[in-house]
N, C-alpha and C. Protein backbone atom coordinates (compact mmCIF):
# COMPACT_ATOMS: atom_id res chain seq x y z
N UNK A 1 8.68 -3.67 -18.37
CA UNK A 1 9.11 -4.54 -17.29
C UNK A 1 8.02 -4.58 -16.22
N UNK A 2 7.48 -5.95 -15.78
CA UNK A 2 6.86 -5.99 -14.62
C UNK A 2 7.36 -5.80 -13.01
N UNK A 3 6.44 -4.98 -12.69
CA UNK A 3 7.06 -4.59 -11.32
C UNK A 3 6.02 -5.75 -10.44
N UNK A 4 6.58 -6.28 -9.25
CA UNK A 4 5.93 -7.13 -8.39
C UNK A 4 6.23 -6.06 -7.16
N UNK A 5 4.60 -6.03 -6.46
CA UNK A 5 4.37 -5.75 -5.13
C UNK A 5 3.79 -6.50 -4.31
N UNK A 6 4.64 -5.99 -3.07
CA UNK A 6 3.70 -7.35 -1.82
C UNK A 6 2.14 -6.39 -1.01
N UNK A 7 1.38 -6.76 -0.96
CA UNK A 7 0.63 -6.05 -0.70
C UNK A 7 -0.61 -6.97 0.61
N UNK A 8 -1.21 -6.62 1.85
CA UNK A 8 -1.69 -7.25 2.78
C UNK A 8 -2.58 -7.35 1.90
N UNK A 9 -3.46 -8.27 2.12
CA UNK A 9 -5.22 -8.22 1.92
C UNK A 9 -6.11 -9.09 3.15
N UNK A 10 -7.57 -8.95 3.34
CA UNK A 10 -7.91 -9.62 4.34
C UNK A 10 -8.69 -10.51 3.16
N UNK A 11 -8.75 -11.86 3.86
CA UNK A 11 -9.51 -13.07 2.95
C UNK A 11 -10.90 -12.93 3.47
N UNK A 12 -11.91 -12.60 2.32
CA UNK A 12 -13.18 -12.35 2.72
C UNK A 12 -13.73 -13.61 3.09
N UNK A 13 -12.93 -14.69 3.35
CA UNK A 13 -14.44 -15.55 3.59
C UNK A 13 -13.44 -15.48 4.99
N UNK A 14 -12.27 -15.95 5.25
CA UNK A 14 -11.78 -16.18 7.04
C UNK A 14 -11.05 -15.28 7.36
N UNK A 15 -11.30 -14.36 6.80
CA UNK A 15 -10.64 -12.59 7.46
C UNK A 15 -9.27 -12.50 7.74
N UNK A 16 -8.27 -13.76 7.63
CA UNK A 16 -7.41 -13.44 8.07
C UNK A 16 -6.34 -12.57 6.69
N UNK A 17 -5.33 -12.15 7.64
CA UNK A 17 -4.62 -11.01 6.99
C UNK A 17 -2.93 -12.16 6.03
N UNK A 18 -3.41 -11.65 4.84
CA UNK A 18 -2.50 -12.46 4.00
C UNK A 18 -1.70 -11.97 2.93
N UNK A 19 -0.27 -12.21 2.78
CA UNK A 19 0.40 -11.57 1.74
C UNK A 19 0.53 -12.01 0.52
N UNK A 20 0.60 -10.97 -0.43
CA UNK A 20 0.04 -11.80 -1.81
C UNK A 20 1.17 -10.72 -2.93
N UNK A 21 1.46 -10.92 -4.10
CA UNK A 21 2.52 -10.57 -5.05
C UNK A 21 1.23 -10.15 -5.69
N UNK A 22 1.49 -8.82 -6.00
CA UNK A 22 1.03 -8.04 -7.21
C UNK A 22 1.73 -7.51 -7.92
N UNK A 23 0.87 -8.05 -9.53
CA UNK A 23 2.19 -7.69 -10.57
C UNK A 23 1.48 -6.43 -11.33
N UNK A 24 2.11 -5.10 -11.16
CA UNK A 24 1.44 -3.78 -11.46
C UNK A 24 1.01 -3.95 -13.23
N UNK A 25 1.02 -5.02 -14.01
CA UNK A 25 0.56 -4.95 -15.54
C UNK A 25 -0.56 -5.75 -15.40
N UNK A 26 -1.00 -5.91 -14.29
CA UNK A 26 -2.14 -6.59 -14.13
C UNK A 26 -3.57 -5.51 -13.92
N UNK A 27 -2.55 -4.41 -14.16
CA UNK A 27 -4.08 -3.69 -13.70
C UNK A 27 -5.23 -3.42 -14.94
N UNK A 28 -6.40 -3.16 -14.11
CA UNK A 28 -7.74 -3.43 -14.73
C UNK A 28 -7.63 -5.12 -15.00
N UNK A 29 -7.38 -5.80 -14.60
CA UNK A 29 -7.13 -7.00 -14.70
C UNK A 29 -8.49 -8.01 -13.48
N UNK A 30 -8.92 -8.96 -13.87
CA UNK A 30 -9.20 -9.71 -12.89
C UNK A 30 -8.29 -10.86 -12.74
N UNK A 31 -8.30 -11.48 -11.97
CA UNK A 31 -7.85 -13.19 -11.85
C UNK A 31 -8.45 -13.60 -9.78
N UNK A 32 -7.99 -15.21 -10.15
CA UNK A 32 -8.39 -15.44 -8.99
C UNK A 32 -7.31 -16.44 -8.26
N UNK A 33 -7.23 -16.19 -7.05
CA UNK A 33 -5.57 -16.79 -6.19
C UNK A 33 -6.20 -17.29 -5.17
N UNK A 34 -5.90 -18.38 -4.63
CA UNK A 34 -6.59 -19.26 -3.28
C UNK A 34 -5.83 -18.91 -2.11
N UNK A 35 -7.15 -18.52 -0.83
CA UNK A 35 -6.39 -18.00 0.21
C UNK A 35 -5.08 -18.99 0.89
N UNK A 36 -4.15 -18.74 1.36
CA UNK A 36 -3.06 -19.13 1.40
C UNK A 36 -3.51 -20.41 2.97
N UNK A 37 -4.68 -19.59 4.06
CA UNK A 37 -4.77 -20.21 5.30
C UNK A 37 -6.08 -21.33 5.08
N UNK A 38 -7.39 -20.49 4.01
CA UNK A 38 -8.65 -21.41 4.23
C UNK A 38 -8.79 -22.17 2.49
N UNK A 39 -7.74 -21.85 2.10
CA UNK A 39 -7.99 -22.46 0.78
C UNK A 39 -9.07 -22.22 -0.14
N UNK A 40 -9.84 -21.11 -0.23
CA UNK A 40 -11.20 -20.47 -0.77
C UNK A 40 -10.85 -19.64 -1.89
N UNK A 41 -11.23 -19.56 -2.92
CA UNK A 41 -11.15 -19.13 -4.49
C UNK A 41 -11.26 -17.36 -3.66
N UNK A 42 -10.10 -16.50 -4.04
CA UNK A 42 -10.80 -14.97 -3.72
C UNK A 42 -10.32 -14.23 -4.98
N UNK A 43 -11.22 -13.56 -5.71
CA UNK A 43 -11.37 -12.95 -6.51
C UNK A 43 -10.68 -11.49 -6.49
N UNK A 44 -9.22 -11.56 -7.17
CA UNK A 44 -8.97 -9.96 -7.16
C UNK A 44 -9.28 -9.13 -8.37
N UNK A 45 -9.15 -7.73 -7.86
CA UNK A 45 -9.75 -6.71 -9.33
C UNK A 45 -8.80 -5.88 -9.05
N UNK A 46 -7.28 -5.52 -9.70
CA UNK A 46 -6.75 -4.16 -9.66
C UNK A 46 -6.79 -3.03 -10.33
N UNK A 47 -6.82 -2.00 -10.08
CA UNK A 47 -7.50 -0.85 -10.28
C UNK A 47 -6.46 0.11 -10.08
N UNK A 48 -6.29 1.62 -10.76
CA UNK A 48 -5.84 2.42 -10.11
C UNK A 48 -6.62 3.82 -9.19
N UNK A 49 -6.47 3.93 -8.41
CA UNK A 49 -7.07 5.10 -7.76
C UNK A 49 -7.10 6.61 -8.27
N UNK A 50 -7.22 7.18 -7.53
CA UNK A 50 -7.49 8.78 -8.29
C UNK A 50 -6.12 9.45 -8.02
N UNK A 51 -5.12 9.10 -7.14
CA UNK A 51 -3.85 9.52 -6.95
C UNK A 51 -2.94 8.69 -7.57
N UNK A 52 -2.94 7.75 -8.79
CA UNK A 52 -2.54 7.32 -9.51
C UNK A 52 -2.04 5.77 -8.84
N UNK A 53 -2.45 5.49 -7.21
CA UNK A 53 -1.73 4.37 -6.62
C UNK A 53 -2.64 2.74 -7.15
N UNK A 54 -1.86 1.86 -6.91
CA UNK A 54 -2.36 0.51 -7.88
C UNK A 54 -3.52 0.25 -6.27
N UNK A 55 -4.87 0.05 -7.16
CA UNK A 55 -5.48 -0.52 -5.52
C UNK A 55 -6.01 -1.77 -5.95
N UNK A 56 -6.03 -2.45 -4.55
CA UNK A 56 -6.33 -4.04 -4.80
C UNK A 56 -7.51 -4.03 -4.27
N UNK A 57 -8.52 -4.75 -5.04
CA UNK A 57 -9.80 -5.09 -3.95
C UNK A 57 -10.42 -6.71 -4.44
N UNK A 58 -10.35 -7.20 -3.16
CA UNK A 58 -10.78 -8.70 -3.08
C UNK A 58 -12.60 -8.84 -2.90
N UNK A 59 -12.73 -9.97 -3.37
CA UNK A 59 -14.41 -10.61 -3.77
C UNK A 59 -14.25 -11.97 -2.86
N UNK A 60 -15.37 -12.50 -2.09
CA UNK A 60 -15.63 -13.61 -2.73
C UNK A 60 -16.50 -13.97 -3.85
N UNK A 61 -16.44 -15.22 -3.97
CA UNK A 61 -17.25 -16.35 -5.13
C UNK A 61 -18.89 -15.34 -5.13
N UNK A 62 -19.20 -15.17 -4.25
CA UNK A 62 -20.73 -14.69 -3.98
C UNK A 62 -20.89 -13.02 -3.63
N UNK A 63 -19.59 -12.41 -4.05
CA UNK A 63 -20.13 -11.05 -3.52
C UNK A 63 -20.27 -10.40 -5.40
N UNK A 64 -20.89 -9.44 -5.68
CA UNK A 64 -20.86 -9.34 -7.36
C UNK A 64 -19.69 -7.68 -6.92
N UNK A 65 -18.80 -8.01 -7.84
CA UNK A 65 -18.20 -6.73 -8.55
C UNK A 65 -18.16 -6.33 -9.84
């Protein structure tokens, strides 16, 4: 069963602070979701951390991960 979390992120190209659904079977996963305020492609990568928690980290188009 997929679990959905709401989780903040800041939009790397207009910084502002935005809520976004993460679905925890996505991890090691990429995909890409358009900021909700500037409309800009942001690239997520979920990951799990070393304390087993799901971590989110956002790209833009031009940063390399």
């Amino acid at each position: 069963m997929n679990q959905l979390t709401e989780q903040s992120i800041n939009c790397p190209y207009c910084g502002e602070t935005i809520d976004v659904l993460i679905d925890s079977a996505d991890l090691e996963q990429h995909y890409i979701e358009d900021c909700q305020v500037c409309c800009k492609p942001i690239n997520f990568l979920l990951s799990e951390n070393a304390q087993g928690e799901l971590a989110v980290n956002v790209y833009s188009d031009d940063e390399v991960f």
